[in-house]
Protein backbone atom coordinates (compact mmCIF):
# COMPACT_ATOMS: atom_id res chain seq x y z
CA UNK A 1 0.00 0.00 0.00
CA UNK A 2 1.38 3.44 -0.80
CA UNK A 3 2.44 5.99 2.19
CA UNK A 4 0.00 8.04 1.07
CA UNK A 5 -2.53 5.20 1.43
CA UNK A 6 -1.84 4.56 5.17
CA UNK A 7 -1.83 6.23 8.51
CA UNK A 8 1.23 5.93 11.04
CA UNK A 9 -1.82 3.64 13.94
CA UNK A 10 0.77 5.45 16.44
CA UNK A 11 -0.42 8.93 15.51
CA UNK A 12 -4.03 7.85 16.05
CA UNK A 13 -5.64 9.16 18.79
CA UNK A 14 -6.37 6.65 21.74
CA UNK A 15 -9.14 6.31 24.80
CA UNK A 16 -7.74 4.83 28.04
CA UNK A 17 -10.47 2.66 29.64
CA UNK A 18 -11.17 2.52 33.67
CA UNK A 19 -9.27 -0.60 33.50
CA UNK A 20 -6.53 1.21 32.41
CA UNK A 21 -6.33 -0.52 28.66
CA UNK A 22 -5.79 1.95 25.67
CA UNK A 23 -8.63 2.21 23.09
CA UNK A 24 -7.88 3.47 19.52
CA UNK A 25 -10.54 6.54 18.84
CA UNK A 26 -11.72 5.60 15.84
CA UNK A 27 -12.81 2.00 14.64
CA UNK A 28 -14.17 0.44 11.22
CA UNK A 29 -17.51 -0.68 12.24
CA UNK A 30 -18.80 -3.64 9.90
CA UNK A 31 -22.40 -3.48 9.64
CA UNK A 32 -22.74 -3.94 5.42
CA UNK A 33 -26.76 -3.17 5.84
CA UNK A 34 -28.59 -4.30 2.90
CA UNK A 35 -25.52 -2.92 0.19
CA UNK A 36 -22.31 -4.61 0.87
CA UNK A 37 -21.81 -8.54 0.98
CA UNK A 38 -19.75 -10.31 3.61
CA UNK A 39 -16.41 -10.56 1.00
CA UNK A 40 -16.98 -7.00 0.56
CA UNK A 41 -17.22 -6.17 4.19
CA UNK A 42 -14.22 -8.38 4.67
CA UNK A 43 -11.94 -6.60 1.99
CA UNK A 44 -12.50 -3.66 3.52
CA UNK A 45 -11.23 -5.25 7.01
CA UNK A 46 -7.96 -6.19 5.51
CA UNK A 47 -7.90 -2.81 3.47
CA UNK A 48 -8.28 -0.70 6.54
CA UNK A 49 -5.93 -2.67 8.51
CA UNK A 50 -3.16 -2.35 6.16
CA UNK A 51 -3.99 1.45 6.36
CA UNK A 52 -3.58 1.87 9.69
CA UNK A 53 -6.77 0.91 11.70
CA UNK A 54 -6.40 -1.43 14.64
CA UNK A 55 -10.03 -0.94 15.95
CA UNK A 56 -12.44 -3.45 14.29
CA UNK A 57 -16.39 -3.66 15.28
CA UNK A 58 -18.00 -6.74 14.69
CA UNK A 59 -20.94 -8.05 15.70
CA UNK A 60 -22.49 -11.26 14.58
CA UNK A 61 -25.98 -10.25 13.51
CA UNK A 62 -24.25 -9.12 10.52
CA UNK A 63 -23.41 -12.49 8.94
CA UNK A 64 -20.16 -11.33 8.58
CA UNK A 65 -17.40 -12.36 10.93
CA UNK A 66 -16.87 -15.76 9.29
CA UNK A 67 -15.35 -13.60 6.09
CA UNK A 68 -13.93 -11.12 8.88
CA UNK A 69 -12.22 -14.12 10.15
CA UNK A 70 -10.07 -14.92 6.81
CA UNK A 71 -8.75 -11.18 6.83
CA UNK A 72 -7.59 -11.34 10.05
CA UNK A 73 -5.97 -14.69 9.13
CA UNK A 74 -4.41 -12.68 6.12
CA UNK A 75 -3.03 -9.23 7.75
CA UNK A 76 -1.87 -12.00 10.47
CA UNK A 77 0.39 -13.54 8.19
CA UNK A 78 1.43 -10.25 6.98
CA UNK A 79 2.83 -9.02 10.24
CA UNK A 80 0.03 -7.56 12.17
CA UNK A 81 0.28 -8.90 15.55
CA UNK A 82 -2.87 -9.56 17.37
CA UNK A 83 -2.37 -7.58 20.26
CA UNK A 84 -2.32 -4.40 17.77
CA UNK A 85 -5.81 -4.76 17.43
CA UNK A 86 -8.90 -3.88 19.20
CA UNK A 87 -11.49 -6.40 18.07
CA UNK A 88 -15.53 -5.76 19.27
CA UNK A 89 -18.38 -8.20 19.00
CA UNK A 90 -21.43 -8.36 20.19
CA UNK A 91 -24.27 -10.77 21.53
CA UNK A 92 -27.46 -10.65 19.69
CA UNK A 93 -30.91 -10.56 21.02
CA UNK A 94 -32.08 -14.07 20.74
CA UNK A 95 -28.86 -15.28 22.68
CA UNK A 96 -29.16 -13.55 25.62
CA UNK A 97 -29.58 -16.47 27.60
CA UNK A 98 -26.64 -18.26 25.76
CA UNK A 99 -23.82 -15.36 25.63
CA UNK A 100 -20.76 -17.74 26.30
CA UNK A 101 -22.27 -19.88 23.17
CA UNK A 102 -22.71 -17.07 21.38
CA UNK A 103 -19.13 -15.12 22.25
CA UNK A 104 -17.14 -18.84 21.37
CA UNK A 105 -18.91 -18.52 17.84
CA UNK A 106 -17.72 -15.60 17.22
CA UNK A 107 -14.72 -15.85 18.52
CA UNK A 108 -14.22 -19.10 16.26
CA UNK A 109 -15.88 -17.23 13.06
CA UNK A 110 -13.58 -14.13 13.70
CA UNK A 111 -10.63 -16.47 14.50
CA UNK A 112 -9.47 -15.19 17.79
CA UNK A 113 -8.61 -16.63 20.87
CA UNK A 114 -10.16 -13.32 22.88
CA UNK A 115 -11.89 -10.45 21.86
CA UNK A 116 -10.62 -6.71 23.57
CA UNK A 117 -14.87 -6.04 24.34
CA UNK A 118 -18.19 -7.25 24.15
CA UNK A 119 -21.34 -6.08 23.88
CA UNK A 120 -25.15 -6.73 24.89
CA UNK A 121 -26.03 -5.25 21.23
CA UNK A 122 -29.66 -4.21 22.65
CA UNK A 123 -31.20 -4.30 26.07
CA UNK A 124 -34.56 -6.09 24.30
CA UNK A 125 -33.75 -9.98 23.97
CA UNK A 126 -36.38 -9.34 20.83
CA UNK A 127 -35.97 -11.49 17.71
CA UNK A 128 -36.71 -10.48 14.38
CA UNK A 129 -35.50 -11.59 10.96
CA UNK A 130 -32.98 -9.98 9.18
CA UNK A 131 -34.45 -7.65 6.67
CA UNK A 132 -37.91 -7.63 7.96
CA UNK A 133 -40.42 -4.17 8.10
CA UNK A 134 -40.48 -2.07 11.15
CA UNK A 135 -43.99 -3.36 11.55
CA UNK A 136 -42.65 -7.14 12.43
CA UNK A 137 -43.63 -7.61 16.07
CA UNK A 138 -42.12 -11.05 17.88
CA UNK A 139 -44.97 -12.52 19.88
CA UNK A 140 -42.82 -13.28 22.26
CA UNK A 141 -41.23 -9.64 22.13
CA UNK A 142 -40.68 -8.39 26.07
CA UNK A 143 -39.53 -5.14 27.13
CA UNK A 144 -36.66 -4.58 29.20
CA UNK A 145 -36.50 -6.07 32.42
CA UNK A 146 -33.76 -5.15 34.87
CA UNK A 147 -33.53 -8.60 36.48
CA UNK A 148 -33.60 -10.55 33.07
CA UNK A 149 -30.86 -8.61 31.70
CA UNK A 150 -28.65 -8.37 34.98
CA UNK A 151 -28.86 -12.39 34.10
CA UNK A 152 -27.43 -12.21 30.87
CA UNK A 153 -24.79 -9.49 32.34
CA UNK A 154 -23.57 -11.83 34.88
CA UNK A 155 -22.52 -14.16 31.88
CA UNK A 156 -20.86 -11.14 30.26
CA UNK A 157 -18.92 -10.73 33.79
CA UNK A 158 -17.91 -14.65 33.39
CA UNK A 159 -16.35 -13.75 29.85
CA UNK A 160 -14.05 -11.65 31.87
CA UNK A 161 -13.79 -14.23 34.10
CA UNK A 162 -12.78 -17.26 31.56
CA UNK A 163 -10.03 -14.60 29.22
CA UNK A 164 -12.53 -14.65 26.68
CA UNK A 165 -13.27 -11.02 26.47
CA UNK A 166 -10.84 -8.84 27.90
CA UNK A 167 -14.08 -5.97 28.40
CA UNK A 168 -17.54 -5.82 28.53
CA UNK A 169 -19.59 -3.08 27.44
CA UNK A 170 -23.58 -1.92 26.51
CA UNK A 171 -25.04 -0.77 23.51
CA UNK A 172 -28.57 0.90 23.13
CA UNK A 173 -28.36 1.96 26.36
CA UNK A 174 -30.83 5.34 28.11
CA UNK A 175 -30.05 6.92 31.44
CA UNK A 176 -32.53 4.90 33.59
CA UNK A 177 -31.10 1.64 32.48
CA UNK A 178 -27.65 1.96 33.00
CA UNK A 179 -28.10 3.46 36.19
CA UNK A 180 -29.89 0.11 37.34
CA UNK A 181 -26.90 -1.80 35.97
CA UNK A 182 -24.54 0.26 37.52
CA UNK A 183 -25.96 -0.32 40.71
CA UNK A 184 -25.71 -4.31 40.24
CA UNK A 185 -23.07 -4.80 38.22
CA UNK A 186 -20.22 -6.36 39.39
CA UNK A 187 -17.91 -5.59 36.33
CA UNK A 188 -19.25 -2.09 34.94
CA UNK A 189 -19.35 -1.23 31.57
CA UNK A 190 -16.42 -0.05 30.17
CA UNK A 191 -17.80 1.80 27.26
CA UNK A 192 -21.75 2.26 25.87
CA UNK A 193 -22.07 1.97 21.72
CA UNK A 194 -24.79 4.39 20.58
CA UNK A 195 -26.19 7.00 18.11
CA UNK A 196 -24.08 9.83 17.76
CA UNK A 197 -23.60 12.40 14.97
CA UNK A 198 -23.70 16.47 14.66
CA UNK A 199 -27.81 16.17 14.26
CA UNK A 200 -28.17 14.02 17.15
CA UNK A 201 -25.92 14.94 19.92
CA UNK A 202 -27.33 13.01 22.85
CA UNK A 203 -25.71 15.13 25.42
CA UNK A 204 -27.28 14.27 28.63
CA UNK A 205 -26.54 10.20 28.06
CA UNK A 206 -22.64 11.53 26.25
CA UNK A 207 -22.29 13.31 29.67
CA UNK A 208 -23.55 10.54 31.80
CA UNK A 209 -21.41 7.71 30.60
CA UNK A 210 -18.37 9.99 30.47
CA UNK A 211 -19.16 11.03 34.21
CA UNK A 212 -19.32 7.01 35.23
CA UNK A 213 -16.35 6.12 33.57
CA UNK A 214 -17.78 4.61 30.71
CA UNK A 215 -16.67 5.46 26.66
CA UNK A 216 -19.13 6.60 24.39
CA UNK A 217 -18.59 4.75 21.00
CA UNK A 218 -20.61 6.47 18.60
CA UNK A 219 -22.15 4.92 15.54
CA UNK A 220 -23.75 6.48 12.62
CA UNK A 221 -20.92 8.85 13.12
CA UNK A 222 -21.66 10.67 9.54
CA UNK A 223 -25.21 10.50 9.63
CA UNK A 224 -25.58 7.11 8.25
CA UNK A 225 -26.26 7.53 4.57
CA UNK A 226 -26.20 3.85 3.46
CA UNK A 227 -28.79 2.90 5.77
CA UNK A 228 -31.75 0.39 5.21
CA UNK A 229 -34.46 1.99 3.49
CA UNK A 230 -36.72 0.56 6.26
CA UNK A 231 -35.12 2.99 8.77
CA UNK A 232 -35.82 6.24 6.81
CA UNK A 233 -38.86 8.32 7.72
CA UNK A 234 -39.56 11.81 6.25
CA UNK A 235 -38.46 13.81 9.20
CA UNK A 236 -34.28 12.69 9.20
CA UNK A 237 -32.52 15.56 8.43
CA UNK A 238 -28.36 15.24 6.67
CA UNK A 239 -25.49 15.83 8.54
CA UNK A 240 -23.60 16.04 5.82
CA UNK A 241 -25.58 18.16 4.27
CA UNK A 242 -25.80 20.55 7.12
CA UNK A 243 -24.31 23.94 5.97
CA UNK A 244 -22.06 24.62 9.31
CA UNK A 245 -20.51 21.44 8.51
CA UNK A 246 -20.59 22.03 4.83
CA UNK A 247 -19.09 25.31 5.42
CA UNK A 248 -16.06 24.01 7.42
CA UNK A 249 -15.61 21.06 5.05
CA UNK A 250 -14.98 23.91 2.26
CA UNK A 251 -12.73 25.82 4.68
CA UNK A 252 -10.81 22.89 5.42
CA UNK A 253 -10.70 21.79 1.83
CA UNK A 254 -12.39 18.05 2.97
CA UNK A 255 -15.63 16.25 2.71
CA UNK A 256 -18.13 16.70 5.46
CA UNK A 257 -17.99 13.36 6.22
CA UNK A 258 -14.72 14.22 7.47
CA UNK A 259 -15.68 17.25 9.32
CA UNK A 260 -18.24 14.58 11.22
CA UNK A 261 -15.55 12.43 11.88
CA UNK A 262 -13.17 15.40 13.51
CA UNK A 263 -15.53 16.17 15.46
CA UNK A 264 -16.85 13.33 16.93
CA UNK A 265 -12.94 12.16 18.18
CA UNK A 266 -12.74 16.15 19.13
CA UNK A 267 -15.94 15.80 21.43
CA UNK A 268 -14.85 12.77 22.82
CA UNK A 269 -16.54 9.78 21.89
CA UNK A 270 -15.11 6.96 19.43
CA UNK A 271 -16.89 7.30 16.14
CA UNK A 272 -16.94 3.57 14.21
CA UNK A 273 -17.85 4.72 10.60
CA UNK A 274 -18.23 2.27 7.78
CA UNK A 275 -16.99 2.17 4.26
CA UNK A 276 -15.78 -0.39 1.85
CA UNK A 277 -14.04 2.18 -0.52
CA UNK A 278 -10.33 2.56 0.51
CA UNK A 279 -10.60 6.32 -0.50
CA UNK A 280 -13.50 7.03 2.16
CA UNK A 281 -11.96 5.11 4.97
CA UNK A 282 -8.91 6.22 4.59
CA UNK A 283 -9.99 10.08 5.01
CA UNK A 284 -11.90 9.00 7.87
CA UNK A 285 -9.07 7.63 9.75
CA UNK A 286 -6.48 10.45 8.50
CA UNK A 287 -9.09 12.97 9.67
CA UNK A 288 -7.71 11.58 13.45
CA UNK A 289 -4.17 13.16 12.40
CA UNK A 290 -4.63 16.60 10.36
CA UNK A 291 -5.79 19.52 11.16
CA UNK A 292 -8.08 19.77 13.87
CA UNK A 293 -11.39 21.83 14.12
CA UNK A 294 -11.28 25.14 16.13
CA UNK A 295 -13.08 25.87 19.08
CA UNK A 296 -14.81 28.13 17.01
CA UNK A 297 -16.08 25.12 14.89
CA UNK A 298 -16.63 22.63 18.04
CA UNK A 299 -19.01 25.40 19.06
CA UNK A 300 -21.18 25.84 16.37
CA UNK A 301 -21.74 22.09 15.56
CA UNK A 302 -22.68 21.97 19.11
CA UNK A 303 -25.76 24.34 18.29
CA UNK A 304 -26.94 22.15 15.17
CA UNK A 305 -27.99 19.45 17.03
CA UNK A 306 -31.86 18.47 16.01
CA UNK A 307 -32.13 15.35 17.92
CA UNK A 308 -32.45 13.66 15.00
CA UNK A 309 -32.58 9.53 15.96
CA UNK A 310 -31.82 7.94 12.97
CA UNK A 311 -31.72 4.25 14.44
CA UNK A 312 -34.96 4.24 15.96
CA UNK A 313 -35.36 0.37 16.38
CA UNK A 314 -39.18 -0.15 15.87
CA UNK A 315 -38.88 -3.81 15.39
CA UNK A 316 -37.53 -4.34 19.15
CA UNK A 317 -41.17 -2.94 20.63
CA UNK A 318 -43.40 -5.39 22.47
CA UNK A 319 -46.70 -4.19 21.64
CA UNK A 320 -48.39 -3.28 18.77
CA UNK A 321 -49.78 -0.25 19.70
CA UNK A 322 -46.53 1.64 20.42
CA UNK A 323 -44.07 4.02 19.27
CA UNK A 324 -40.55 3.91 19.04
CA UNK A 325 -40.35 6.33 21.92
CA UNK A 326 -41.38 3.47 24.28
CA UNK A 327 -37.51 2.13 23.85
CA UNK A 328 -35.82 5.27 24.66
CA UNK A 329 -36.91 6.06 28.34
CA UNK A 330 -37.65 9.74 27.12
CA UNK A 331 -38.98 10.43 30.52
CA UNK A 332 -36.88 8.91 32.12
CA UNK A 333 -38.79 6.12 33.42
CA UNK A 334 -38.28 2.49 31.95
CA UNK A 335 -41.65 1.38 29.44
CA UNK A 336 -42.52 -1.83 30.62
């Protein structure tokens, strides 16, 4: 790969963890949606690594870490050691009674003998098909309850326990719930994956986790354009397109998406964006190095925030009369 194809990972920003372990700020997250196919997703892996990443999200909802596996094979043989990386999965809902099955298949898809965190991917042990509308309703969907989950959070602890995952972490997380889990957990989180981009800011959670100790990873970083189609609705607005960021992105001689990615690291928080074109996540991870955004410009993305939720996870409710509010504790009292 050419030098001007690759980032120096020492130069890359880095988050130390309560535990003391060093996180790099920016990962590749892996989630192809409905537009990139497993090989794809995988090229990319190996791509970014050669460039410079060494923070990979995974998860294995995605269908994906089997292929993920054979790139890490291949950027092993080329002289990445495995300790350079920092490798994520995640449990999925309909194995949160099994997440020591589920964390040994993906450790065997991904090819690992540990993985640096894990995840509860959502609170909501909620199946639903891949692909399916935001209408689909589980009959046996449930909605969160504390003493349910604290079960499948004690087998998360035992993952720390048994060297299997060096960290465990929550995703999908509001205010009221982590504050239960907090309160019980033995091992706390050390970071909380959620929504986070210039139109939806989430400050009172970003402040909350950052206050406990816990590292916001933010995804949807730059607003998410190759989403489903399933999770549009008429009122999401465009980072991207926003024109503070647009305006900096000229000034700075970049694309916005780059802009969204400075700031996010700026802020914070650990933005995981997604791209299989070298070219895109490339700029995303050099945008860790160059230049960085003034005060001037931290402060007026600050004031753009619409609260925007792109990811608004319909298919998780437990009723059919609901909205996606119910999942988000906007309240702050836990639906049930």
């Amino acid at each position: 790969m050419a030098n001007e194809e690759r980032v120096d990972p020492d130069l890359v920003p880095k988050r130390k963890l309560y535990s003391g372990a060093t996180m790099p700020a920016i990962g590749l997250g892996t989630f192809g949606s409905d537009h990139a196919a497993p090989e794809e997703v995988a090229a990319a892996v190996k791509g970014a690594i050669l460039a410079g990443y060494r923070h990979i999200d995974c998860a294995s909802v995605y269908g994906n870490e089997d292929r993920i596996g054979g790139a890490f094979e291949e950027v092993f043989r080329l002289g990445i050691r495995r300790e350079e990386l920092w490798v994520t999965s995640k449990v999925w809902n309909d194995r949160h009674d099994d997440v020591i099955g589920s964390c040994r298949k993906s450790l065997k898809d991904l090819g690992l003998g540990y993985l640096d965190m894990y995840l509860v991917h959502w609170p909501f042990p909620n199946f639903h098909p891949p692909g399916c509308s935001v209408d689909a309703r589980s009959p046996d969907a449930k909605s969160y309850i504390h003493e349910s989950f604290m079960k499948t959070w004690r087998s998360m602890e035992r993952l720390v326990e048994m060297r299997l995952a060096r960290h465990i972490g929550t995703s999908n997380m509001t205010i009221p719930k982590l504050k239960l889990v907090l309160r019980d957990a033995a091992i706390k989180p050390a970071v909380n994956e959620m929504e986070l981009h210039p139109h939806f800011q989430q400050p009172e959670l970003f402040d909350f986790v950052r206050g406990n100790g816990i590292e916001p990873i933010g995804y949807c970083p730059i607003g998410s354009p190759g989403r489903p189609p399933r999770d549009r609705t008429p009122d999401d607005t465009v980072d991207m397109e926003d024109p503070v960021i647009v305006e900096i992105a000229r000034r700075l001689g970049v694309h916005p998406a780059v802009v969204c990615v400075k700031w996010a690291v700026q802020r914070g928080q650990t933005p995981i964006p997604f791209s299989t074109k070298p070219r895109n996540y490339v700029a995303n991870l050099r945008a860790t190095t160059t230049e960085a955004l003034t005060n001037g410009d931290m402060r007026a993305i600050a004031r753009i925030d619409r609260n925007c939720r792109l990811i608004k996870g319909q298919v998780f409710l437990w009723k059919e009369d609901q909205s996606w509010e119910d999942l988000w504790d906007l309240d702050g009292e836990i639906k049930s």
